[in-house]
C-alpha atoms as a PDB file:
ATOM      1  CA  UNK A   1      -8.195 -11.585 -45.881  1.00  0.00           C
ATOM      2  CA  UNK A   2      -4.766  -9.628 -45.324  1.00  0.00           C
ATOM      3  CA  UNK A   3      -4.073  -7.073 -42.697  1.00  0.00           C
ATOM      4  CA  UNK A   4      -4.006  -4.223 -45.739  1.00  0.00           C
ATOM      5  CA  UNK A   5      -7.661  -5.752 -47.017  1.00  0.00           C
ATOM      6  CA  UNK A   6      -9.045  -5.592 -43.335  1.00  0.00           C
ATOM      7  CA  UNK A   7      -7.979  -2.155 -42.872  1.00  0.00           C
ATOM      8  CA  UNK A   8      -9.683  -0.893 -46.153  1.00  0.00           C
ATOM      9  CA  UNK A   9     -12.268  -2.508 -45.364  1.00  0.00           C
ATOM     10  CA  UNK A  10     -12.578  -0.903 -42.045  1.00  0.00           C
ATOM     11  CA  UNK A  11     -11.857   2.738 -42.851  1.00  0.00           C
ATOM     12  CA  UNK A  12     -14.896   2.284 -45.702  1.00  0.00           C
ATOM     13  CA  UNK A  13     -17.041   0.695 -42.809  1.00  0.00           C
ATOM     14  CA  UNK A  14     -15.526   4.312 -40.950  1.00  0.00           C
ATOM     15  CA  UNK A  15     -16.403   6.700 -43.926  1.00  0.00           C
ATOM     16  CA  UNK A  16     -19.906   5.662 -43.864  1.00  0.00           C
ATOM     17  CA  UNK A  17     -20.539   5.725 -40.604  1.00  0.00           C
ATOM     18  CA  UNK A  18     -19.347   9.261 -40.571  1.00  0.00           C
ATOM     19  CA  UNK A  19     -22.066  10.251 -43.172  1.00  0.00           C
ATOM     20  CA  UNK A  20     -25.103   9.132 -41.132  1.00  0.00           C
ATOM     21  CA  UNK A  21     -22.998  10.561 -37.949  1.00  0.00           C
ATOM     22  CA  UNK A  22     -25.538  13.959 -37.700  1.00  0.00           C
ATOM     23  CA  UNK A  23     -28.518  11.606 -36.313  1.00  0.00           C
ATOM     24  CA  UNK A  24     -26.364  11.056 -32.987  1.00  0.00           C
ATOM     25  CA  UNK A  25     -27.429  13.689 -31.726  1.00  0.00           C
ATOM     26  CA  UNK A  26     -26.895  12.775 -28.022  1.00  0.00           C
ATOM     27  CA  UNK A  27     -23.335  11.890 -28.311  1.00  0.00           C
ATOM     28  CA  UNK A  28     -20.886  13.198 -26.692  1.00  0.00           C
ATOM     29  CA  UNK A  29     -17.123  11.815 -26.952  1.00  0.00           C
ATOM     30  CA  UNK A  30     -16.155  11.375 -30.448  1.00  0.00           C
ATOM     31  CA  UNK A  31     -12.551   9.726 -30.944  1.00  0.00           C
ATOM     32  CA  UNK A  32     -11.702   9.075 -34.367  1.00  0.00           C
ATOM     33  CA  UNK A  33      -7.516   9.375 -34.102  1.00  0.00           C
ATOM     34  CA  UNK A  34      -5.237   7.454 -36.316  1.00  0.00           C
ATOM     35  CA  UNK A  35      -7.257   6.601 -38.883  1.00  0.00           C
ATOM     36  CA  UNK A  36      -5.792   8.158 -42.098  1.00  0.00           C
ATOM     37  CA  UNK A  37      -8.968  10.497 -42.467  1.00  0.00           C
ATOM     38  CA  UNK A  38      -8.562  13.240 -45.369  1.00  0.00           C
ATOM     39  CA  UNK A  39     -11.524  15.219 -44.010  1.00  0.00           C
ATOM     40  CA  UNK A  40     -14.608  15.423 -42.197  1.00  0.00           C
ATOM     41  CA  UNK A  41     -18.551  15.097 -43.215  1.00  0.00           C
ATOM     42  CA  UNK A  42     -20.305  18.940 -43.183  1.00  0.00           C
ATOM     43  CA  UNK A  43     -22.899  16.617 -40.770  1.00  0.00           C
ATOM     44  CA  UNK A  44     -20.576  16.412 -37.771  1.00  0.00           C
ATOM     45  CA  UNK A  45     -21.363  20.374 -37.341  1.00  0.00           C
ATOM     46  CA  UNK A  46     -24.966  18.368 -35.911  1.00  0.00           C
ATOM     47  CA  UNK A  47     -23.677  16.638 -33.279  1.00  0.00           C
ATOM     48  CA  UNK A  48     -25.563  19.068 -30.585  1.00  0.00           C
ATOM     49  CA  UNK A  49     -24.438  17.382 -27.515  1.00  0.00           C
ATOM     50  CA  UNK A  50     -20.580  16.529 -28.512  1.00  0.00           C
ATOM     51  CA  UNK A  51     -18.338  17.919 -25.639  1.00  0.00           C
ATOM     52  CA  UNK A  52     -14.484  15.988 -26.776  1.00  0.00           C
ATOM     53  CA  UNK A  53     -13.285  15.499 -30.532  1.00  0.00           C
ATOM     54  CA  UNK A  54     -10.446  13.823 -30.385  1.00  0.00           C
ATOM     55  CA  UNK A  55      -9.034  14.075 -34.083  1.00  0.00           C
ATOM     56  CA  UNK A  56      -5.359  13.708 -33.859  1.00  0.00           C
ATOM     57  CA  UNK A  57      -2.623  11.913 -36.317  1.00  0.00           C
ATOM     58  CA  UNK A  58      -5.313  11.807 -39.296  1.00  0.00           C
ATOM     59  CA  UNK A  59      -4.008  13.691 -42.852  1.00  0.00           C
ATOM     60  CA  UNK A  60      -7.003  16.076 -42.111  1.00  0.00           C
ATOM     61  CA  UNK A  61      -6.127  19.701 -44.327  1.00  0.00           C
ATOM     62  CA  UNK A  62      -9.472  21.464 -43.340  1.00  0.00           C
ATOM     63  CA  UNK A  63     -12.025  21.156 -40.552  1.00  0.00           C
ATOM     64  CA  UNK A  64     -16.208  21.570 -41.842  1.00  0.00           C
ATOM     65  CA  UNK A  65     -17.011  24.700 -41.151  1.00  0.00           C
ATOM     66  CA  UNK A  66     -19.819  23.364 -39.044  1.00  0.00           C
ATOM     67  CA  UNK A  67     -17.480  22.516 -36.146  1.00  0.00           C
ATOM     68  CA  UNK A  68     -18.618  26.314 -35.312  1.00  0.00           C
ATOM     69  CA  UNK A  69     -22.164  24.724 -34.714  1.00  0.00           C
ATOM     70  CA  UNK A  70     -20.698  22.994 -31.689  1.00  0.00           C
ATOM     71  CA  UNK A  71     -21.851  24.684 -28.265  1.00  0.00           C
ATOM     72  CA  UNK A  72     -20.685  22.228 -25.919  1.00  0.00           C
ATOM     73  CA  UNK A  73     -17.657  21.371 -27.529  1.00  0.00           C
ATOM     74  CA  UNK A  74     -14.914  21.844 -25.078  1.00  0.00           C
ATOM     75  CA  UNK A  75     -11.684  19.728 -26.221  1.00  0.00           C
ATOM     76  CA  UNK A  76     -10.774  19.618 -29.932  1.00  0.00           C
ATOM     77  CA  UNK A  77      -7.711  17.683 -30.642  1.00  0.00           C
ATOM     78  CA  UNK A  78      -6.380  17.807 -33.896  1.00  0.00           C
ATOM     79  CA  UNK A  79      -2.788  17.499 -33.497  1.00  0.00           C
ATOM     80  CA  UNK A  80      -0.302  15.466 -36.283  1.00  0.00           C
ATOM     81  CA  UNK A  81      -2.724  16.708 -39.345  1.00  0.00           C
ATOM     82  CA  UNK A  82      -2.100  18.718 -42.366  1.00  0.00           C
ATOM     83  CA  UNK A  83      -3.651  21.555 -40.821  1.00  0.00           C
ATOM     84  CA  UNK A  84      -2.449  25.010 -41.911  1.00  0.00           C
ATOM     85  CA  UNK A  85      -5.353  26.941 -39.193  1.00  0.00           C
ATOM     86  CA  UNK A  86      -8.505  26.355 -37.694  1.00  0.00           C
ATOM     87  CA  UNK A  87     -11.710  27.565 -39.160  1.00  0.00           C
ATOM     88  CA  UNK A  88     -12.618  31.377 -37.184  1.00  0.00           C
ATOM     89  CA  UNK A  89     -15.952  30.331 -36.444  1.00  0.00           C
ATOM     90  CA  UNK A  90     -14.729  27.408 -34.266  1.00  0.00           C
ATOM     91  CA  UNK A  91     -14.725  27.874 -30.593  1.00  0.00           C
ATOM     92  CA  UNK A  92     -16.801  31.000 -30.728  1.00  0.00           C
END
């Protein structure tokens, strides 16, 4: 398989794992940087225990609104996106 057919491969093996992300709900470092990612599952916003995001160089334009759900969240790295501004119920 080429390099471009592995990494299509992967970042479907990535999407999907993102939609059943919610049920890990003891996780708490989350470090999904350089991966090309357009956006985020709604489902992330149930990751109760998530303290570090680390979402940087992705083509991300909007963050779930969820994110807000986030109590412990303390780092959120989204640097090198397409983000115009952060969601005003994050890091309330």
């Amino acid at each position: 398989m080429s390099a471009l057919g592995i990494g299509v491969v992967c970042k479907l093996l990535l999407l999907n794992m993102l939609q059943e992300i919610g049920n890990l709900k003891k996780l708490a470092c989350l470090d999904i940087s350089e991966n090309r990612l357009e956006d985020l599952p709604e489902e992330i916003g149930g990751l109760a225990s998530l303290t570090d995001l680390h979402l940087s160089q992705n083509v991300i334009e909007s963050l779930p609104d969820g994110l807000g759900n986030l109590q412990k969240l303390t780092i959120l790295k989204v640097d090198q996106n397409r983000l115009a501004m952060l969601n005003p119920n994050i890091g309330k």
